[in-house]
Each structure stands twice: as C-alpha cells, then as structure tokens.
N, C-alpha and C. Protein backbone atom coordinates (compact mmCIF):
# COMPACT_ATOMS: atom_id res chain seq x y z
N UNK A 1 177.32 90.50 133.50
CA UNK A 1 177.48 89.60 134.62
C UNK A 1 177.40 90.35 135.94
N UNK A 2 177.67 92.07 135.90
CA UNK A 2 177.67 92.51 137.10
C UNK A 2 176.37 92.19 137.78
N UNK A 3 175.42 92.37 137.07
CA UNK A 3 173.75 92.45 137.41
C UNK A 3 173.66 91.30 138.12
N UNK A 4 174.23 90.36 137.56
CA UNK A 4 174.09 88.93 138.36
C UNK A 4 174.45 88.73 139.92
N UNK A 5 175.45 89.37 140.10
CA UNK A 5 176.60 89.69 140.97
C UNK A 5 175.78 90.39 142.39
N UNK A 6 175.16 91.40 141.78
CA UNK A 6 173.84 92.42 142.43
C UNK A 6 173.06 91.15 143.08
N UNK A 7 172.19 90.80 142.10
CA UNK A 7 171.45 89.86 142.75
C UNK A 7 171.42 88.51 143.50
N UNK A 8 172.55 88.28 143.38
CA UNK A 8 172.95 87.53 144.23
C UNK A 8 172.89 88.55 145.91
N UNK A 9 173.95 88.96 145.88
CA UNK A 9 174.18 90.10 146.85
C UNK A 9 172.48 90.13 147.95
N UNK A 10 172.01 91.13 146.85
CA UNK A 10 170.96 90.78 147.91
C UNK A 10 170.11 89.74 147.84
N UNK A 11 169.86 89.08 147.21
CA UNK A 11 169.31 87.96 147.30
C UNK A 11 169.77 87.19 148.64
N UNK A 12 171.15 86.98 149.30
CA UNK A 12 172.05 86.83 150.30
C UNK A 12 171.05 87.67 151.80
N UNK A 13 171.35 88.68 151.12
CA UNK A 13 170.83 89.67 152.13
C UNK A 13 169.50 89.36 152.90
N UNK A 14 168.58 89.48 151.97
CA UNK A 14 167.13 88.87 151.97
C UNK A 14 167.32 87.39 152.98
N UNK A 15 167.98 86.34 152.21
CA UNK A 15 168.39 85.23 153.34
C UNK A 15 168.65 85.37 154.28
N UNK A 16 168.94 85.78 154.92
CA UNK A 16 169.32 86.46 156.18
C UNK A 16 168.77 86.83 156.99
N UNK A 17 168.30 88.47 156.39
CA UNK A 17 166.82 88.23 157.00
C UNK A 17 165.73 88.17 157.35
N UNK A 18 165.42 87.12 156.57
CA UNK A 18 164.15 85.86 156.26
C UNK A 18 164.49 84.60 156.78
N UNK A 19 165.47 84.32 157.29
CA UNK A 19 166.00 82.92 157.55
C UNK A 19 165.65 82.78 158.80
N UNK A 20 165.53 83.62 159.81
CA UNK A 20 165.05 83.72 160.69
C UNK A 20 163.63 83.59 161.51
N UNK A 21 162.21 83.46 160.03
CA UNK A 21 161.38 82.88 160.22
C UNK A 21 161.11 81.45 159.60
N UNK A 22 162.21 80.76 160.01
CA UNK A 22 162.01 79.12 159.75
C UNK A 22 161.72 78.72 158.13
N UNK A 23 161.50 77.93 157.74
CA UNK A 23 160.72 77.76 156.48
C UNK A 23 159.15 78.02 156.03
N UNK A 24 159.43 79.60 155.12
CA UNK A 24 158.47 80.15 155.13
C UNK A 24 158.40 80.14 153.07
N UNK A 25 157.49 80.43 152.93
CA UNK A 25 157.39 80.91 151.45
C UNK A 25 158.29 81.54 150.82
N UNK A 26 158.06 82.51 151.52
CA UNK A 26 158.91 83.44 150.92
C UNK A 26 160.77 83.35 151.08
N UNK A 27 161.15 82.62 152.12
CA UNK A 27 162.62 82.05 151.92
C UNK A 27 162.42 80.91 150.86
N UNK A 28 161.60 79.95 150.48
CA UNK A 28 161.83 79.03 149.66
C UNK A 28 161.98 79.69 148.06
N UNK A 29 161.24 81.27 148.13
CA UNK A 29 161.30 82.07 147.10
C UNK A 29 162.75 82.73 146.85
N UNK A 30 162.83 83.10 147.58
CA UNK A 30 164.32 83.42 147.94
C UNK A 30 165.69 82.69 147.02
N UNK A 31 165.62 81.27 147.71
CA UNK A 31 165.75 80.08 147.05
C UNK A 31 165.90 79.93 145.46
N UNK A 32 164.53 79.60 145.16
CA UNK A 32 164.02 79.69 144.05
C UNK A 32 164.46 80.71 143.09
N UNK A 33 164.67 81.98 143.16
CA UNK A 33 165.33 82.84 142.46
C UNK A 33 167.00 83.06 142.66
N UNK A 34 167.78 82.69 143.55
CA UNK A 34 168.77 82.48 143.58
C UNK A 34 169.70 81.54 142.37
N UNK A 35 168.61 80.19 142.46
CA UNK A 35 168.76 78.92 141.78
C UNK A 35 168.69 79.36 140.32
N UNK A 36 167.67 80.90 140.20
CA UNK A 36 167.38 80.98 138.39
C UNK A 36 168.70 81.75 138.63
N UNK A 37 168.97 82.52 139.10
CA UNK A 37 169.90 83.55 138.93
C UNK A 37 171.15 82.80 138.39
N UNK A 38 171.74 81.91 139.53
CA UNK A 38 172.88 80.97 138.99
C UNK A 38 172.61 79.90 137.53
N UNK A 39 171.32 79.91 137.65
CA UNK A 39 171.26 79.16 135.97
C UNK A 39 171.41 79.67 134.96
N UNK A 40 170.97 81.50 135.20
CA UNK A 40 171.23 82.05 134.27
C UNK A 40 172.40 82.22 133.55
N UNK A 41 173.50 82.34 134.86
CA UNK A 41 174.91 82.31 135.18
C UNK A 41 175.59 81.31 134.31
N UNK A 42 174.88 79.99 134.00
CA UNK A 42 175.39 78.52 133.47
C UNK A 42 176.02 78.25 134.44
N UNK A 43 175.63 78.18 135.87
CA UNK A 43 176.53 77.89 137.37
C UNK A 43 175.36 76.34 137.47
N UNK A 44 175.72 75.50 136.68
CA UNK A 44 174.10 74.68 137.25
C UNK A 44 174.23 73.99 138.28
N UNK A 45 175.66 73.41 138.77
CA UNK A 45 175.82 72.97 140.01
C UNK A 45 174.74 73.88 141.38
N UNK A 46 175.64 75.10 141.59
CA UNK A 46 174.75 76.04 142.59
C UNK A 46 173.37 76.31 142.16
N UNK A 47 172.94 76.15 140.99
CA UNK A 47 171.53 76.41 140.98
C UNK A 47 171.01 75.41 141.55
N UNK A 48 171.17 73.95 141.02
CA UNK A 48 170.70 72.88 141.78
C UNK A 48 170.97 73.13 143.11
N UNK A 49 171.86 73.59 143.22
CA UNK A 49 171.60 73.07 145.56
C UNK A 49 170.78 74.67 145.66
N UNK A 50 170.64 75.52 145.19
CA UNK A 50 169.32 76.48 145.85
C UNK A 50 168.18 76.48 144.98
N UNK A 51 167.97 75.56 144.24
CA UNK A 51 166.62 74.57 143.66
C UNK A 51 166.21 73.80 145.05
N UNK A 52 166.87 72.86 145.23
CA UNK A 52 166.69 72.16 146.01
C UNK A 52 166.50 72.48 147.41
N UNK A 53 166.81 73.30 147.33
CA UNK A 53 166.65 74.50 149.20
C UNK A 53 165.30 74.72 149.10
N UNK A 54 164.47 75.33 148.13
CA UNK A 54 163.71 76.04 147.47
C UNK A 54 162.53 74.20 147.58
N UNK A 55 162.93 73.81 146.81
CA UNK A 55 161.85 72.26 147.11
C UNK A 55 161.84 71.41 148.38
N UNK A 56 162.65 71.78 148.65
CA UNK A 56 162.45 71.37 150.38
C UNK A 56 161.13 71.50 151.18
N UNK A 57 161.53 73.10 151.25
CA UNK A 57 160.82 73.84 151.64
C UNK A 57 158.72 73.18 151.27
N UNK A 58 159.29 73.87 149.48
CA UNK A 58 157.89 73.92 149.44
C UNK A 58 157.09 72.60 149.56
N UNK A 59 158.07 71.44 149.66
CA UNK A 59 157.90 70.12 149.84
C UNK A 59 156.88 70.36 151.00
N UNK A 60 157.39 70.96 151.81
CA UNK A 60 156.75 70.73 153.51
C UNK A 60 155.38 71.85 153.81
N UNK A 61 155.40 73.04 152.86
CA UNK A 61 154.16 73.52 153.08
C UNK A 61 153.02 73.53 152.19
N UNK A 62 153.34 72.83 151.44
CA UNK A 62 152.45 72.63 149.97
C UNK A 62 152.48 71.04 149.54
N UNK A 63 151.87 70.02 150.71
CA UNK A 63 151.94 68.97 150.30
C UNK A 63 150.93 68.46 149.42
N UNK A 64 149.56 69.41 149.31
CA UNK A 64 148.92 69.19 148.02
C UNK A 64 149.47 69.92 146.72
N UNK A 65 150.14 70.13 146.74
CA UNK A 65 150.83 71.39 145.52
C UNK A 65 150.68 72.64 145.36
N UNK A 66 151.27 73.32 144.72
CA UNK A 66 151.50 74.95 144.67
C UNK A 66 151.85 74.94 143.63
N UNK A 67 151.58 76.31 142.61
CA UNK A 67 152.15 76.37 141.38
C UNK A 67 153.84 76.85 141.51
N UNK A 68 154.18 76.78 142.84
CA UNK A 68 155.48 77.69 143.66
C UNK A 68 156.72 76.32 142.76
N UNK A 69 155.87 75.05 143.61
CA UNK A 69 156.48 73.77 143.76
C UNK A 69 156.44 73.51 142.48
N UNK A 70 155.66 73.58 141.42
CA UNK A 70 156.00 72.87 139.89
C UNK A 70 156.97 73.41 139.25
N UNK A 71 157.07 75.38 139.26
CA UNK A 71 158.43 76.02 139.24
C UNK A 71 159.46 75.17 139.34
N UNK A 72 159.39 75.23 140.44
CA UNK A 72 161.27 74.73 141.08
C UNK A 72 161.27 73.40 140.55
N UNK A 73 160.13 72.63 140.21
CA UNK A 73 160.36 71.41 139.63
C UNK A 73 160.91 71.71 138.27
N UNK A 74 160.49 72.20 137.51
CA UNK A 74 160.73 72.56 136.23
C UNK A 74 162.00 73.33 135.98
N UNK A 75 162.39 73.65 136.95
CA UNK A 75 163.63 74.25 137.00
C UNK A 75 164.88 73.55 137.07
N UNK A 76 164.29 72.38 137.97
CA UNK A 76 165.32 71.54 138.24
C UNK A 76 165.54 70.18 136.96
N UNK A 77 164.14 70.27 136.34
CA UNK A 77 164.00 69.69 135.15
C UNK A 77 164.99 70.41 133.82
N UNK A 78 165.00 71.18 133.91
CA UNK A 78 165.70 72.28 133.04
C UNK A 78 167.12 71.78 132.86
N UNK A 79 167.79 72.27 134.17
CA UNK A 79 168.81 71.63 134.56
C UNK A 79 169.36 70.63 134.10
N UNK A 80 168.54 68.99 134.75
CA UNK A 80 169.03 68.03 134.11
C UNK A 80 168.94 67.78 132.51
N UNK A 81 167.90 68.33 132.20
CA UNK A 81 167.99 68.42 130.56
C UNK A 81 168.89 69.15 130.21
N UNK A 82 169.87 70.23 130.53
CA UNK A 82 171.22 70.59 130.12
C UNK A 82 172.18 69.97 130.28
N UNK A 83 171.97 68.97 131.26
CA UNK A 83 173.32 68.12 131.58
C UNK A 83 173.47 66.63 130.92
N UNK A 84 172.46 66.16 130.11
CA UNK A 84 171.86 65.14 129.23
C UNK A 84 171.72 64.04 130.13
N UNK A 85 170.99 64.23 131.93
CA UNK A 85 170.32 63.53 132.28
C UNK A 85 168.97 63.86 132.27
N UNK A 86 168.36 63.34 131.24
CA UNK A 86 167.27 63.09 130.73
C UNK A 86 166.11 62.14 131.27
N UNK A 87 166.08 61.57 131.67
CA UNK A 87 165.29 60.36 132.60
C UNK A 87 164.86 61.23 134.13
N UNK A 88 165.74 61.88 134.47
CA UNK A 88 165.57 62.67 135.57
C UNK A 88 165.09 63.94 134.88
N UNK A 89 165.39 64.17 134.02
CA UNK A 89 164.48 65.48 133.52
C UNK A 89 163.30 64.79 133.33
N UNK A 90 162.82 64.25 132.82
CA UNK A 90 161.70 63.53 132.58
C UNK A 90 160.90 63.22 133.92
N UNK A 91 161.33 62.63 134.61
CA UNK A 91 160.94 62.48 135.99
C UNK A 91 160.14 64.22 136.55
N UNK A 92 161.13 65.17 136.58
CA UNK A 92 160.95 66.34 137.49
C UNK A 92 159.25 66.83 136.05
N UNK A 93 159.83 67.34 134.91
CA UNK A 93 158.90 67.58 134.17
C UNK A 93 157.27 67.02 134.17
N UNK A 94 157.41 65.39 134.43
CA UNK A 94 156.03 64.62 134.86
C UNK A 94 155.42 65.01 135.94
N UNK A 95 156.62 65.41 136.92
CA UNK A 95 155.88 65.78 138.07
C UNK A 95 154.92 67.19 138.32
N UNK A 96 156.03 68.25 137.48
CA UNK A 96 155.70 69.60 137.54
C UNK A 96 154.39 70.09 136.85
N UNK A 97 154.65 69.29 135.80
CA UNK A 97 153.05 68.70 134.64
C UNK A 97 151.54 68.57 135.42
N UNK A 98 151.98 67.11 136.52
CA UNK A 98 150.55 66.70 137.79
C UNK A 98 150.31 68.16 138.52
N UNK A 99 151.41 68.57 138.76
CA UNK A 99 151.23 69.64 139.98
C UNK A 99 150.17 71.18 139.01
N UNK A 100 150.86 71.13 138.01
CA UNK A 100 150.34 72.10 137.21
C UNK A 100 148.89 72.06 136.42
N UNK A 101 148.89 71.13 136.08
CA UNK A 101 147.33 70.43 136.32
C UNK A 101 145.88 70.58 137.01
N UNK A 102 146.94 70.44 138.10
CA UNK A 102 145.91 70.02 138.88
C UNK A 102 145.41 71.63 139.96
N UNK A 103 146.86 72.48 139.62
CA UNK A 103 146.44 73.99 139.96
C UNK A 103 145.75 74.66 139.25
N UNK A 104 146.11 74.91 138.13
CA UNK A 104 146.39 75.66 137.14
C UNK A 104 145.23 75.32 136.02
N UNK A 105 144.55 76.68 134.94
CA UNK A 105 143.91 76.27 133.78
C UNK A 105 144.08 75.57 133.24
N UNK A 106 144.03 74.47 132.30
CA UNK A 106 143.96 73.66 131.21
C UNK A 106 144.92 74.39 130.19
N UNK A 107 144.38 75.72 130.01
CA UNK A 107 145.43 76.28 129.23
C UNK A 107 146.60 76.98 129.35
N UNK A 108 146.95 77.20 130.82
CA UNK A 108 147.78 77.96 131.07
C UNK A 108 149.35 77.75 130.55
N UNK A 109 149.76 78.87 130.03
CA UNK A 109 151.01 78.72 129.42
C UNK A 109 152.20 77.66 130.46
N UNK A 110 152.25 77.52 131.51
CA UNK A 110 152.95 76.79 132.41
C UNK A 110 152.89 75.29 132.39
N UNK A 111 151.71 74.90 131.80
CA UNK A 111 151.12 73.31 131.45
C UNK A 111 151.66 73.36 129.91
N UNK A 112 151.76 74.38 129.17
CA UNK A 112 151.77 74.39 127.82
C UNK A 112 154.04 73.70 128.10
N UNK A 113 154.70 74.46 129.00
CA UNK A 113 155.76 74.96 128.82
C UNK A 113 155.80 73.21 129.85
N UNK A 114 155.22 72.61 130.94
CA UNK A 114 155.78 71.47 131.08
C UNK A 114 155.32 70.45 130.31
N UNK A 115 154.46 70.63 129.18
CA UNK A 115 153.85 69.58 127.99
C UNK A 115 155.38 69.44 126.61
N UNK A 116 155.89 70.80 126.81
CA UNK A 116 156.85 70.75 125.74
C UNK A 116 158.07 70.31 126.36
N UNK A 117 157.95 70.54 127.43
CA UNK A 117 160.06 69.84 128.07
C UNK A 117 159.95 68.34 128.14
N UNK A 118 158.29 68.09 128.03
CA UNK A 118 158.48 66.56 128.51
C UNK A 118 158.74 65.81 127.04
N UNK A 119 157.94 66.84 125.84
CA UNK A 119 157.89 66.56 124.41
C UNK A 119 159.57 66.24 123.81
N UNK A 120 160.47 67.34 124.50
CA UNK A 120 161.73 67.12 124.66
C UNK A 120 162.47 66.64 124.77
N UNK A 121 162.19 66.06 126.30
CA UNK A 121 163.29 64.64 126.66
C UNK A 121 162.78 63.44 125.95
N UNK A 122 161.40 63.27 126.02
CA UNK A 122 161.49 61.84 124.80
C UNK A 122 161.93 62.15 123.83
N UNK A 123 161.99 63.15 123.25
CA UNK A 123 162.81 63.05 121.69
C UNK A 123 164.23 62.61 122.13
N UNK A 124 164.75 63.66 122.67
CA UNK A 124 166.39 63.48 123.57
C UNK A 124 166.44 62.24 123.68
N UNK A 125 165.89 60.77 124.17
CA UNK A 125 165.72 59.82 124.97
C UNK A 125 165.44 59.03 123.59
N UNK A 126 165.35 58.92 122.82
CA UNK A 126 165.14 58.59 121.44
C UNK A 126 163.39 57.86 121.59
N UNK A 127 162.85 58.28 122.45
CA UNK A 127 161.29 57.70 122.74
C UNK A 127 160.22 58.54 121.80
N UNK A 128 160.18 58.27 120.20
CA UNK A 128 159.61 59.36 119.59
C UNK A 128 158.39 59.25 119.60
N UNK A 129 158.23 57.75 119.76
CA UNK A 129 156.43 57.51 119.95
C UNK A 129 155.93 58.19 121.36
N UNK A 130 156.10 58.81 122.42
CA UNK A 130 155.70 59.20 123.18
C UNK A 130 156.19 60.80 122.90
N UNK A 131 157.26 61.11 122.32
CA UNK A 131 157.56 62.42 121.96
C UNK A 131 156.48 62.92 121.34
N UNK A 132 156.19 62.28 120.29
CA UNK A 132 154.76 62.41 119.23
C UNK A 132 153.72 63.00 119.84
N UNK A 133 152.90 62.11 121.02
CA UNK A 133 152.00 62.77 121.97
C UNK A 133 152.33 63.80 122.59
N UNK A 134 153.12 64.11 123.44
CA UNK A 134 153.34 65.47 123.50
C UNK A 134 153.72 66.79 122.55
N UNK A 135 154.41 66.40 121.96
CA UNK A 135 154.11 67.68 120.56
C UNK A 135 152.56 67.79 119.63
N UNK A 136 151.92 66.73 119.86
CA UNK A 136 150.51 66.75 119.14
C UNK A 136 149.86 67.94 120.13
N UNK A 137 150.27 67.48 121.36
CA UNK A 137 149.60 68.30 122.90
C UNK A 137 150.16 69.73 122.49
N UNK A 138 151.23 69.77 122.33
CA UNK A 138 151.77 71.26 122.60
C UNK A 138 150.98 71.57 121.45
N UNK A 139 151.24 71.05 120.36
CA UNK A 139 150.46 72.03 119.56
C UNK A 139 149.35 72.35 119.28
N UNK A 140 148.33 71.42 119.56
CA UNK A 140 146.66 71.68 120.07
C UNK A 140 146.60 73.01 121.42
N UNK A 141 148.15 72.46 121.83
CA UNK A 141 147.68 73.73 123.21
C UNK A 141 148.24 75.00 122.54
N UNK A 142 148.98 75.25 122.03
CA UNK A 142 149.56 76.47 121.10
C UNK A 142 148.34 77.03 120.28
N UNK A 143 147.64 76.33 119.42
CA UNK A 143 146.47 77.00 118.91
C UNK A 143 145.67 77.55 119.69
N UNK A 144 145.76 77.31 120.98
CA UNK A 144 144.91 77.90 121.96
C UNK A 144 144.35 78.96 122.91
N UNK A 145 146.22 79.17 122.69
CA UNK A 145 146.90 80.42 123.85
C UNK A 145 146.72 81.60 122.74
C-alpha cells in the first residue's frame, strides 16, 4: 500500500504544477491515473470524483473522441460494475465501445476489453439474450488477437 501512497503524493504534486495550465491533457491524465490509483486502492468513491475530473476535461477537448476519453469511460464503467450499478455500467461501457470504434482498429484489444464488460453487465442484468451477442463478439474477437 506504501507504493500507492507514493503515487498519490506525486501524482498531487504533478497537479499542481499542471493545474496552472487550465484544462490541458495532460492534467485530465493526471486525473485519470489518480482515479486508477484509488481503484486500485478499492477507494471507489475517490476514484470516481478523479474519473470524473479526468472526463470533464476530456469532455471539452475531445468532442469527437479520444481513445484518452473511452479510458476514463471504462473506468468509470468498471466502477459501477463493482458497485452492482449495472445499467450505468452499461451505459459508460456502450459509450467507451462508440468512442473506441470509431478510433481505434477493429481489433484492438481495447474494443475487445469494452465488447466483454458490456458481455458482462447483461449477464449481471439477467439480459442473456444480448449477453449472448457480445460473448459470440468477444470470442470471434479473441481468435483474432
């Protein structure tokens, strides 16, 4: 846990100063790894509010998408799928899915990894007929990679 402790620390530090050039990338990155750090932690409260610092952000400089922005979506998808809000995981996952898509290879492991969380919450959600399609997906995309 010390390591965690570290990175936080500077991670803090870095905020600081970086915060000073407004909302930039690299503070929403900042962000963004803060948010994994505390998830790693099982802190999911604080991960969510520096998730959400982190999508703000990339909300406003990446209004066609970024593979930055499907991250933090998926992150925040993560999240609610630990907390067994599921519908909202589902939500963030669909989204991170379009964004990833529409950046990203066909095959890239990141489309593979929001094809399976979404395969997830419909199972979770007892929706197996749509669970079905996405695990058919993951695994056509698994033979692939």
């Amino acid at each position: 846990m010390e390591e965690y402790s570290l990175a936080h620390d500077y991670l803090t530090k870095l905020t600081r100063i970086i915060s000073d050039e407004n909302d930039t990338r690299d503070l929403a990155l900042v962000y963004y790894y803060q948010g994994l750090n505390f998830y790693r932690e099982g802190n999911y409260t604080q991960s969510m509010i520096e998730y959400e610092k982190a999508l703000a952000i990339q909300r406003k400089l990446f209004s066609e998408g970024h593979s930055d922005l499907g991250e933090t979506l998926r992150g925040i998808g993560v999240i609610y799928d630990n907390v067994g809000k599921y519908e909202l995981a589902l939500e963030k996952h669909l989204e991170c899915l379009a964004i990833s898509e529409k950046m990203l290879s066909k095959d890239h492991v990141h489309i593979a990894e929001a094809v399976n969380n979404i395969d997830v919450c419909y199972d979770r959600m007892g929706k197996f007929e749509w669970a079905l399609e996405y695990d058919i997906r993951a695994l056509e995309m698994k033979q692939h990679l």
